[in-house]
C-alpha atoms as a PDB file:
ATOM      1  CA  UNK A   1      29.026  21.704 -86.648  1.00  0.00           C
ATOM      2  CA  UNK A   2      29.105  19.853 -83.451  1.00  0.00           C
ATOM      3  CA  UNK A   3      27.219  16.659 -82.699  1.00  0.00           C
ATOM      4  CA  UNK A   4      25.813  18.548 -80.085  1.00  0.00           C
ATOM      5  CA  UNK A   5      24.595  21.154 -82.100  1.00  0.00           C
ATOM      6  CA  UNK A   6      23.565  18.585 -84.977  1.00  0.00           C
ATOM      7  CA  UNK A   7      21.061  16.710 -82.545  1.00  0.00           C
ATOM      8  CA  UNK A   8      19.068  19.902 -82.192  1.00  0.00           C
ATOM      9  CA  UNK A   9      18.866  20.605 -85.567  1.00  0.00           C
ATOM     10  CA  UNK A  10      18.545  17.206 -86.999  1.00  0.00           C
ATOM     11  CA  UNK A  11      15.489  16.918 -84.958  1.00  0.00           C
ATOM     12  CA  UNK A  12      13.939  20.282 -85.873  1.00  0.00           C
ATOM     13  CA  UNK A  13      14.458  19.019 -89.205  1.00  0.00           C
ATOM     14  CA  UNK A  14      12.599  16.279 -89.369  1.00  0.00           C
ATOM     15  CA  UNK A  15       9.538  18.356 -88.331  1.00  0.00           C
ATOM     16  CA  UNK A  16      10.873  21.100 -90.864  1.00  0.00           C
ATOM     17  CA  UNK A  17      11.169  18.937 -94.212  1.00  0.00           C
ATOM     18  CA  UNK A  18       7.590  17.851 -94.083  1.00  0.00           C
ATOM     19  CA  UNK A  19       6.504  21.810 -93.805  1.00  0.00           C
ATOM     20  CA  UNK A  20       9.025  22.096 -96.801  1.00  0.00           C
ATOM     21  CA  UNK A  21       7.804  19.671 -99.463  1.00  0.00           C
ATOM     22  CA  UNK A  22       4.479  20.966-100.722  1.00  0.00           C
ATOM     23  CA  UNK A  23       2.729  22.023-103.345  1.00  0.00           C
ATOM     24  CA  UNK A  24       2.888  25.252-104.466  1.00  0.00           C
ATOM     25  CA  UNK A  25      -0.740  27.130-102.747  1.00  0.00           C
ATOM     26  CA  UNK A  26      -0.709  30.032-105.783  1.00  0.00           C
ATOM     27  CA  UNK A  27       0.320  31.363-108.863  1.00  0.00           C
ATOM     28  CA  UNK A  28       1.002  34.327-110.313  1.00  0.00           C
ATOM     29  CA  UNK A  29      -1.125  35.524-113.714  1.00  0.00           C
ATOM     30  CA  UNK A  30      -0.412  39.672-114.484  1.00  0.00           C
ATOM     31  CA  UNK A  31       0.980  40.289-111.017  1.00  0.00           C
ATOM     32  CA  UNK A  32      -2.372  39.010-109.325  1.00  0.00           C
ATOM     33  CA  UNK A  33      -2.271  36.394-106.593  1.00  0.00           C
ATOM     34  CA  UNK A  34      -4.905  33.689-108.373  1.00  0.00           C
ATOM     35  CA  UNK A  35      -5.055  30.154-106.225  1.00  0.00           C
ATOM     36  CA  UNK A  36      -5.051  27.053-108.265  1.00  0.00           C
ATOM     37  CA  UNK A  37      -8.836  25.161-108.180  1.00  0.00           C
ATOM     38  CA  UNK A  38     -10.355  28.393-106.507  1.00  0.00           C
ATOM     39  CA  UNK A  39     -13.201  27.046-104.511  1.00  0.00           C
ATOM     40  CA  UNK A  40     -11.432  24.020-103.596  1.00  0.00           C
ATOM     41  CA  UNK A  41      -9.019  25.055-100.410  1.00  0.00           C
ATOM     42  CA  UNK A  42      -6.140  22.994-100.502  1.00  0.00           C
ATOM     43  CA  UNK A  43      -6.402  22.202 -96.634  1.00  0.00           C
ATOM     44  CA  UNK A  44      -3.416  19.382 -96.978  1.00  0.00           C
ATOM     45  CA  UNK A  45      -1.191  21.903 -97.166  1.00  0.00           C
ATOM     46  CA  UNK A  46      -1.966  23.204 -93.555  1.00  0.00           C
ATOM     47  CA  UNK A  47      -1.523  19.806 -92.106  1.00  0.00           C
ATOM     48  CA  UNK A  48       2.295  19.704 -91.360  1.00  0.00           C
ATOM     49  CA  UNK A  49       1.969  23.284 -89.471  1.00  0.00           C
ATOM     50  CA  UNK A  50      -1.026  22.508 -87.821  1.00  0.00           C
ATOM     51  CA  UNK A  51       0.613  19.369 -86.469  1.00  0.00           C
ATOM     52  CA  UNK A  52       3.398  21.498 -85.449  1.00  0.00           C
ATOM     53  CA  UNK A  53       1.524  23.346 -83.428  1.00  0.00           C
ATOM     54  CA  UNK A  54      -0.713  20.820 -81.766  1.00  0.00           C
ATOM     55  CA  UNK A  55       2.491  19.389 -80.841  1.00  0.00           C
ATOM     56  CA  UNK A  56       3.428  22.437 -78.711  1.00  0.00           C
ATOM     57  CA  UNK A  57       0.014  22.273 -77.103  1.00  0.00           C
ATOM     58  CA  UNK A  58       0.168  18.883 -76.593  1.00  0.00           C
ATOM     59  CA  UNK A  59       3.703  19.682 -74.751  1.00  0.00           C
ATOM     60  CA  UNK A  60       2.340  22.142 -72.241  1.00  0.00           C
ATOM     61  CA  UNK A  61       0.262  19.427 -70.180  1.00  0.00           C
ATOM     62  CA  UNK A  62       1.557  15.846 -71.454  1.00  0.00           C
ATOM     63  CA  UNK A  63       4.231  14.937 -69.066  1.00  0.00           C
ATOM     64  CA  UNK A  64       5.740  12.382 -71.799  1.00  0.00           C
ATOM     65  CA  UNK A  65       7.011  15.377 -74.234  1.00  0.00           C
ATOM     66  CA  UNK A  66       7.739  17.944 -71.068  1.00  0.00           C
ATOM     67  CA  UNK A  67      10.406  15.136 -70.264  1.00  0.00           C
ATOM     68  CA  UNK A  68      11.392  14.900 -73.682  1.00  0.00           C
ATOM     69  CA  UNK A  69      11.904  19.080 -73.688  1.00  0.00           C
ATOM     70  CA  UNK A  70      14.224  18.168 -70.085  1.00  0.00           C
ATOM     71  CA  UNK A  71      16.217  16.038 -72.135  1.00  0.00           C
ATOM     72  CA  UNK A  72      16.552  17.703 -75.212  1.00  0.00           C
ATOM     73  CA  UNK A  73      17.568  21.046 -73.347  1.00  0.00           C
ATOM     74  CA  UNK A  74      19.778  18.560 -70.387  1.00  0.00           C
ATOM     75  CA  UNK A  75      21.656  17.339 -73.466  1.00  0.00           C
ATOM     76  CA  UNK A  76      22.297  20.957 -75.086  1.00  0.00           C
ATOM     77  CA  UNK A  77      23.826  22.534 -72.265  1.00  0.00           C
ATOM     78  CA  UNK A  78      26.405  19.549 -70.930  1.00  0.00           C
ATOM     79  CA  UNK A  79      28.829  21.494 -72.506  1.00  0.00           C
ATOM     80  CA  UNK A  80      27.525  24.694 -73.558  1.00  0.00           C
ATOM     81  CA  UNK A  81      26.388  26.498 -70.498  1.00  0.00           C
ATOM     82  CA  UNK A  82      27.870  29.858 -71.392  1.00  0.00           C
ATOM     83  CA  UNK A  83      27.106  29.463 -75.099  1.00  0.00           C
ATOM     84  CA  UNK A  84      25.741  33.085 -76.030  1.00  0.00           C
ATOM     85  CA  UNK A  85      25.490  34.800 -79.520  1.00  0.00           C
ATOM     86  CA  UNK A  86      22.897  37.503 -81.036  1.00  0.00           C
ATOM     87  CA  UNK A  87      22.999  35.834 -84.510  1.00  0.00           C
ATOM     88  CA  UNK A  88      19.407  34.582 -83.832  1.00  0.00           C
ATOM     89  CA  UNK A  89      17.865  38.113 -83.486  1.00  0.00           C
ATOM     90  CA  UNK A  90      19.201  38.686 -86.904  1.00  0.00           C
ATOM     91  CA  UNK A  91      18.528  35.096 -89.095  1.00  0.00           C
ATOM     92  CA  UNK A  92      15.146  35.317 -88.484  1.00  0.00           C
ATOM     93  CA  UNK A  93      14.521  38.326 -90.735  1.00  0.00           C
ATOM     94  CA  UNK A  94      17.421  36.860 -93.595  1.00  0.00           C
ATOM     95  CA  UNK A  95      14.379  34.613 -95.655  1.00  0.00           C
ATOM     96  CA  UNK A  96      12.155  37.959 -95.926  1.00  0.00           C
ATOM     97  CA  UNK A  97      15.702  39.902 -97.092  1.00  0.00           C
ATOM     98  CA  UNK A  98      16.570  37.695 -99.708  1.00  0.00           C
ATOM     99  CA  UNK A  99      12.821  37.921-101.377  1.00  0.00           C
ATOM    100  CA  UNK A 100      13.780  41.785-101.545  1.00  0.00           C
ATOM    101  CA  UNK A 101      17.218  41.486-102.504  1.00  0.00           C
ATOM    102  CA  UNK A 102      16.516  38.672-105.497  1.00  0.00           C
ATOM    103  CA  UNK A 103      14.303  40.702-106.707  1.00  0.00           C
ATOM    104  CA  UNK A 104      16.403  43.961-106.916  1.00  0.00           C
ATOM    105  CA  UNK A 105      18.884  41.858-108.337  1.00  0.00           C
ATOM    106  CA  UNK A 106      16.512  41.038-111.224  1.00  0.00           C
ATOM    107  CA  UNK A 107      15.626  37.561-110.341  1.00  0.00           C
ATOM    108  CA  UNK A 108      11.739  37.676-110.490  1.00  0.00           C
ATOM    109  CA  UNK A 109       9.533  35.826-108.070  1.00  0.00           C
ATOM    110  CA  UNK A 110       5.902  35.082-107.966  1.00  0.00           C
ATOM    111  CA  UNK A 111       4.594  38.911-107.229  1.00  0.00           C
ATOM    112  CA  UNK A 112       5.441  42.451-108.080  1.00  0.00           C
ATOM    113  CA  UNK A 113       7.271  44.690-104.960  1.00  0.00           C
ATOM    114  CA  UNK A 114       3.564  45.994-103.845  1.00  0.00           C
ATOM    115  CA  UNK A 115       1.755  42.809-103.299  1.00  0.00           C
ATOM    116  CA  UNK A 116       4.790  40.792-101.811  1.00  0.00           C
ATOM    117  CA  UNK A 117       4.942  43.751 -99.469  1.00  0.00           C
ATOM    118  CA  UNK A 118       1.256  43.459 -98.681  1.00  0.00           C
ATOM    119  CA  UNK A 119       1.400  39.786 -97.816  1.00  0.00           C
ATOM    120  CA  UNK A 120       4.544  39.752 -95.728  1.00  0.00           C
ATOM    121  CA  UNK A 121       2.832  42.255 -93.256  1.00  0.00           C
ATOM    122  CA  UNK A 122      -0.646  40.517 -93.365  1.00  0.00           C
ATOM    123  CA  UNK A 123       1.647  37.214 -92.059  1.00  0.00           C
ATOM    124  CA  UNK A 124       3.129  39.296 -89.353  1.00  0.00           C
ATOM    125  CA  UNK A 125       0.263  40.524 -88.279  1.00  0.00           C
ATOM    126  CA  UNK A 126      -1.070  37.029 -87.691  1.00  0.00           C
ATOM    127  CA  UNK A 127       1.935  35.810 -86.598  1.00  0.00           C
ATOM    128  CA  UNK A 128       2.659  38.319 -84.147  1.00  0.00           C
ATOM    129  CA  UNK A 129      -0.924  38.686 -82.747  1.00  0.00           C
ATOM    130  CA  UNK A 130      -1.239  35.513 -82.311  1.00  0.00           C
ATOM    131  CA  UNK A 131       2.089  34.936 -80.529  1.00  0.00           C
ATOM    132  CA  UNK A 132       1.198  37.940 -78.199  1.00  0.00           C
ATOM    133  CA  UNK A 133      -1.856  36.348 -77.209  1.00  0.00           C
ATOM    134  CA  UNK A 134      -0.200  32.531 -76.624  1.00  0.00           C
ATOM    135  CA  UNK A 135       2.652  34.195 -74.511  1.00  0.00           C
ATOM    136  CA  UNK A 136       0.734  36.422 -72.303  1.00  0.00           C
ATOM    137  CA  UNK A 137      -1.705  33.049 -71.887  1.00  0.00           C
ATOM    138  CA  UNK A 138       0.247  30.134 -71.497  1.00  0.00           C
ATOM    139  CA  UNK A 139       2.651  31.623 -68.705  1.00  0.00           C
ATOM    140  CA  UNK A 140       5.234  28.961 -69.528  1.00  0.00           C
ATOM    141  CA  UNK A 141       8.930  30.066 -67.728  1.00  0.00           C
ATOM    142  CA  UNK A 142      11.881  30.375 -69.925  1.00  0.00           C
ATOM    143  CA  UNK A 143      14.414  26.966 -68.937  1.00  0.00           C
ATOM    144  CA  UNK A 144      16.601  30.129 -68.384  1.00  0.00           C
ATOM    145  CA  UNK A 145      13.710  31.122 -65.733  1.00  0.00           C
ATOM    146  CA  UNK A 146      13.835  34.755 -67.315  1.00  0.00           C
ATOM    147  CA  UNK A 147      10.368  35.036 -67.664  1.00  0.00           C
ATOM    148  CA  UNK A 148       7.408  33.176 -67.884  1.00  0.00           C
ATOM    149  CA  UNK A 149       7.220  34.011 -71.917  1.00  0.00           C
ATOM    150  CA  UNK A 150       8.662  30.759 -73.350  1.00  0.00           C
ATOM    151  CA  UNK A 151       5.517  29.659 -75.100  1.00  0.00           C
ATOM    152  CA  UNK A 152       5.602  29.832 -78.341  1.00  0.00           C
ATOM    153  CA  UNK A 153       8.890  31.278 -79.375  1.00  0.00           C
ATOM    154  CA  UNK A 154       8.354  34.340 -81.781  1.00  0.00           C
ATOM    155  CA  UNK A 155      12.164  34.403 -82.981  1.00  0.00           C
ATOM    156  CA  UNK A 156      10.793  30.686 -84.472  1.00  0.00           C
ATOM    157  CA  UNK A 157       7.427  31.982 -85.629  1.00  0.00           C
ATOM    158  CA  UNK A 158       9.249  34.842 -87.390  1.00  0.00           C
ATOM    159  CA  UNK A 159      12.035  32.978 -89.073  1.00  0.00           C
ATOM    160  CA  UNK A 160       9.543  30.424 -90.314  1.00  0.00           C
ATOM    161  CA  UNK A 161       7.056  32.875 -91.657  1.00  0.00           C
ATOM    162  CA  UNK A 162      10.335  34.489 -93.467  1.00  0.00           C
ATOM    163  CA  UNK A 163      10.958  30.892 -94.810  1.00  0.00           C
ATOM    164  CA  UNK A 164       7.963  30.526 -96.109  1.00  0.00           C
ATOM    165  CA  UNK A 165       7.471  33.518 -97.943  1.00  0.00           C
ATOM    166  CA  UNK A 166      10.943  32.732 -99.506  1.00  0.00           C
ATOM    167  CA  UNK A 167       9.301  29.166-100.803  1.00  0.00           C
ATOM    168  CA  UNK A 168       6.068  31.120-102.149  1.00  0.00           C
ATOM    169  CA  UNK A 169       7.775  33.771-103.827  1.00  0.00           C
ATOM    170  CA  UNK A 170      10.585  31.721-104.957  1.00  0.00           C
ATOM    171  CA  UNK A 171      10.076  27.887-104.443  1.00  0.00           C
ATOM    172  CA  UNK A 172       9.021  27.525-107.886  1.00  0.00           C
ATOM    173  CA  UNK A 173      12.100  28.988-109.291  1.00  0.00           C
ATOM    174  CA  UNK A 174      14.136  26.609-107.275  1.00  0.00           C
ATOM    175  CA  UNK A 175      14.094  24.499-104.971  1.00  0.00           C
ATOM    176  CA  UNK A 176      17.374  25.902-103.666  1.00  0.00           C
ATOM    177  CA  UNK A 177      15.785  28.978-102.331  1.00  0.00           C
ATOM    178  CA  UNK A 178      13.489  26.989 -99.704  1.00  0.00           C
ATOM    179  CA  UNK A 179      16.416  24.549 -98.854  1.00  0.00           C
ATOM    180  CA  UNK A 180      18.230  28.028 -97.861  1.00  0.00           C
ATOM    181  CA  UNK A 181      15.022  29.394 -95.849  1.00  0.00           C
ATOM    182  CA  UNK A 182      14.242  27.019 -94.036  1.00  0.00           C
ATOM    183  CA  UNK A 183      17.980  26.060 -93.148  1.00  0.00           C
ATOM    184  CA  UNK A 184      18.053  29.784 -91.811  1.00  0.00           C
ATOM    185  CA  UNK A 185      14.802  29.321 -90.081  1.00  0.00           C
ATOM    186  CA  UNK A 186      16.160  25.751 -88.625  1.00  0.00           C
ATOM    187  CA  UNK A 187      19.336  27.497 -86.969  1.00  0.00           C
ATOM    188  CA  UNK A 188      17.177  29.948 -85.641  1.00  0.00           C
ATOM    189  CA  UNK A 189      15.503  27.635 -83.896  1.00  0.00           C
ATOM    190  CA  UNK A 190      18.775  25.755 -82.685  1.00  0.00           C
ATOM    191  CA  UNK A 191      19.752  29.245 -81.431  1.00  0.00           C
ATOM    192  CA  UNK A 192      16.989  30.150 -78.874  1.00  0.00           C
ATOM    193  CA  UNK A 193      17.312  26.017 -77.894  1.00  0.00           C
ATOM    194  CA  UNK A 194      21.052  26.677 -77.304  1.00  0.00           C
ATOM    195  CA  UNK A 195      20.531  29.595 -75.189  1.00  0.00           C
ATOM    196  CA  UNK A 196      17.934  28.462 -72.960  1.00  0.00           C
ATOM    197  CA  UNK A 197      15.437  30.877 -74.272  1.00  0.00           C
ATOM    198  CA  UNK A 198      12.838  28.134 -75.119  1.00  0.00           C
ATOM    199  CA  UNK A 199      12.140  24.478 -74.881  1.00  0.00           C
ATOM    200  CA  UNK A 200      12.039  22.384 -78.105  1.00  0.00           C
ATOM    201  CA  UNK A 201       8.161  22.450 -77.832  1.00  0.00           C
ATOM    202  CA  UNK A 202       8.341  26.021 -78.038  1.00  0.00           C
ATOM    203  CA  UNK A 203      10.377  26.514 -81.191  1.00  0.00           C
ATOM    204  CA  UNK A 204       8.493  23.673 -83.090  1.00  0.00           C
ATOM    205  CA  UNK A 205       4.997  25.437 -82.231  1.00  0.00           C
ATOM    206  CA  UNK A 206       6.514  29.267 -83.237  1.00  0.00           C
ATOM    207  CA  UNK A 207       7.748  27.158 -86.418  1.00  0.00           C
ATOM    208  CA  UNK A 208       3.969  26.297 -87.249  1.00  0.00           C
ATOM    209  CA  UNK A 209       2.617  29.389 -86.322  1.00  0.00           C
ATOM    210  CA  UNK A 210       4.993  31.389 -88.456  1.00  0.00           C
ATOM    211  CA  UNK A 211       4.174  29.134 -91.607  1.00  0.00           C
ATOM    212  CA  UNK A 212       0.412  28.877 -90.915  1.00  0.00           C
ATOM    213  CA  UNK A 213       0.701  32.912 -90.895  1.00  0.00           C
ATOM    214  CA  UNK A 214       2.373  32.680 -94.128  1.00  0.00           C
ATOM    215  CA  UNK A 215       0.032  30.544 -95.531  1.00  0.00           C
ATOM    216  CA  UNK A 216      -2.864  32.328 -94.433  1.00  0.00           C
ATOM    217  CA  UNK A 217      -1.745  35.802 -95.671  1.00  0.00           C
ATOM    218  CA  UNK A 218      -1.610  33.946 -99.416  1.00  0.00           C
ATOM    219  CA  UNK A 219      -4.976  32.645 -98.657  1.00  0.00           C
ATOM    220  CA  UNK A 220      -7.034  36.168 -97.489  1.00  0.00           C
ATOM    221  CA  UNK A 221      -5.193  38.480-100.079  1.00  0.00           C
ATOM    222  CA  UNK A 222      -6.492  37.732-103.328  1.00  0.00           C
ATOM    223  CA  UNK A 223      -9.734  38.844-101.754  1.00  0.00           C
ATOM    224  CA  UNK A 224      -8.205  41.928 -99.644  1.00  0.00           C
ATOM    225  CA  UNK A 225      -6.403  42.923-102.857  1.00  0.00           C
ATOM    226  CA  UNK A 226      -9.564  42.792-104.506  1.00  0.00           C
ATOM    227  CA  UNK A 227     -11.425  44.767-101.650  1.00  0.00           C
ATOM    228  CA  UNK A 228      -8.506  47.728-101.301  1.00  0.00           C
ATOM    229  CA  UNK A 229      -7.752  48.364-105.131  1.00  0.00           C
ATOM    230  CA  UNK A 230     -11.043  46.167-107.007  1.00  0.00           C
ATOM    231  CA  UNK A 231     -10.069  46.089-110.659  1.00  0.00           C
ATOM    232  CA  UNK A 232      -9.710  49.780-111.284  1.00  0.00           C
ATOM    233  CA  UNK A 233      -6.215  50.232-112.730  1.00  0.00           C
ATOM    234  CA  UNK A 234      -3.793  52.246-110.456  1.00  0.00           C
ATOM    235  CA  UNK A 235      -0.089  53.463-110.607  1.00  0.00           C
ATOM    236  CA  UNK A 236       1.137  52.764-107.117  1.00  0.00           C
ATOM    237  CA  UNK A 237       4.504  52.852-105.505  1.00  0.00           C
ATOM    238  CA  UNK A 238       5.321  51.215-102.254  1.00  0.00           C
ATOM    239  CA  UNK A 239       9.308  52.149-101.072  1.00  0.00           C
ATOM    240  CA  UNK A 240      10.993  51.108 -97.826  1.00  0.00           C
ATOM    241  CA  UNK A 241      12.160  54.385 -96.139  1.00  0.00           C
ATOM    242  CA  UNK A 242      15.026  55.371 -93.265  1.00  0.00           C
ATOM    243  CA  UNK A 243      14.615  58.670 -91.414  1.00  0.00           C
ATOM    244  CA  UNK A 244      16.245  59.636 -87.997  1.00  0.00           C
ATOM    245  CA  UNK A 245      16.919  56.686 -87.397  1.00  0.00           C
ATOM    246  CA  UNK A 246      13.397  55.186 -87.811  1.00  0.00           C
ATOM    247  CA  UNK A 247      12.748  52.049 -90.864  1.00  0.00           C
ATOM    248  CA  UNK A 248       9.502  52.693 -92.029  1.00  0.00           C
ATOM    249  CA  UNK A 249       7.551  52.742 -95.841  1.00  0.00           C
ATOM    250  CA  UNK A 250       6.560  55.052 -98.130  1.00  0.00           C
ATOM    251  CA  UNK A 251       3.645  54.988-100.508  1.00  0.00           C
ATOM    252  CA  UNK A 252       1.790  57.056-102.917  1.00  0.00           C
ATOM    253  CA  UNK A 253      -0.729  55.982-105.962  1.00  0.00           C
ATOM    254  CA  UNK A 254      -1.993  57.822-108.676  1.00  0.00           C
ATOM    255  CA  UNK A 255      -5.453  57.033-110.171  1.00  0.00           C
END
């Protein structure tokens, strides 16, 4: 790796490593999601994202930390102005993959195929909402001056949700497994910096959102669980499908 490409990520890091070491929010007792100390929300755990964000807020309006995004992305491109690659499109989703493919490869993680399934698309759905909303809001250009959807980056707010749903499903296992996330999620970052898709504001706020969203889905779905299936036994059966093309799921219960 190139220095230049080391400053990037070294700095994303150091935002990234605090989001990394904390407690484990849940655990897992007959493949229900019960939260440690029920009652008693473990807010702490929300800090490091939260300050993410508020960072990227802060960065819209505080000329201090615009001119810090100048130099950050001045620095990038002194000698990679045609840098270019599609890797990022695809990283983003590789956290979320390996949860899937650990588990199909027997290595169990915190909760059964149907309720890991159910909490990675609650955390989309907030991330992806809410990054809608920011983007069509904020009106922030691109540095590439594409378009004036720069803030927050999604590609971050994906990759970091992925991460994080990696560490909850696996972290306890090893600590390996969110050292590999959020390394993913980190380069994925570095990737939309490097090709002037986003400032450094941009990717450190989608990096918040996305674990916030993660966070948050563990949070609401012992209660949603509780509201959609209560405690009446059911044989369910939740499979990813591929038809003409189209990715999509398949599901059927029997009660």
């Amino acid at each position: 790796m190139s220095a230049k490409l080391l400053l990037p990520f070294l700095i994303i890091c150091t935002f990234t490593n605090a989001l990394q070491a904390q407690q484990t929010d849940s655990i897992r007792r007959q493949d229900t999601v019960i939260l440690r100390d029920q009652g008693k929300l473990k807010f702490y755990a929300f800090i490091p994202a939260t300050v993410a964000v508020a960072y990227g807020f802060t960065a819209l309006n505080a000329d201090f930390l615009r001119s810090a995004d100048n130099q950050i992305l001045k620095t990038i491109k002194h000698d990679n102005r045609n840098f270019y690659t599609n890797a990022d499109d695809f990283l983003r989703y590789v956290p979320s993959a390996a949860v899937y493919a650990l588990d199909l490869f027997g290595v169990k993680g915190k909760n059964n195929f149907r309720d890991k399934t159910s909490l990675l698309v609650i955390s989309s759905i907030f991330s992806g909402v809410t990054i809608k909303t920011l983007k069509a809001s904020s009106n922030r250009l691109r540095p590439n001056g594409l378009n004036d959807y720069s803030f927050p980056s999604g590609h971050a707010a994906t990759a970091f949700a992925s991460a994080e749903f990696l560490r909850q499903e696996y972290g306890e296992n090893s600590p390996w497994y969110t050292a590999a996330g959020y390394s993913v999620a980190t380069m994925t970052a570095v990737l939309r910096l490097y090709k002037s898709y986003h400032w450094f504001s941009d990717v450190v706020a989608g990096a918040g959102i996305g674990i916030l969203s993660t966070k948050f889905a563990y949070l609401v779905y012992p209660s949603v669980k509780r509201a959609v299936w209560g405690k009446k036994k059911t044989n369910t059966v939740l499979l990813p499908t591929y038809q003409n093309g189209m990715p999509g799921l398949s599901f059927s219960a029997k009660f």
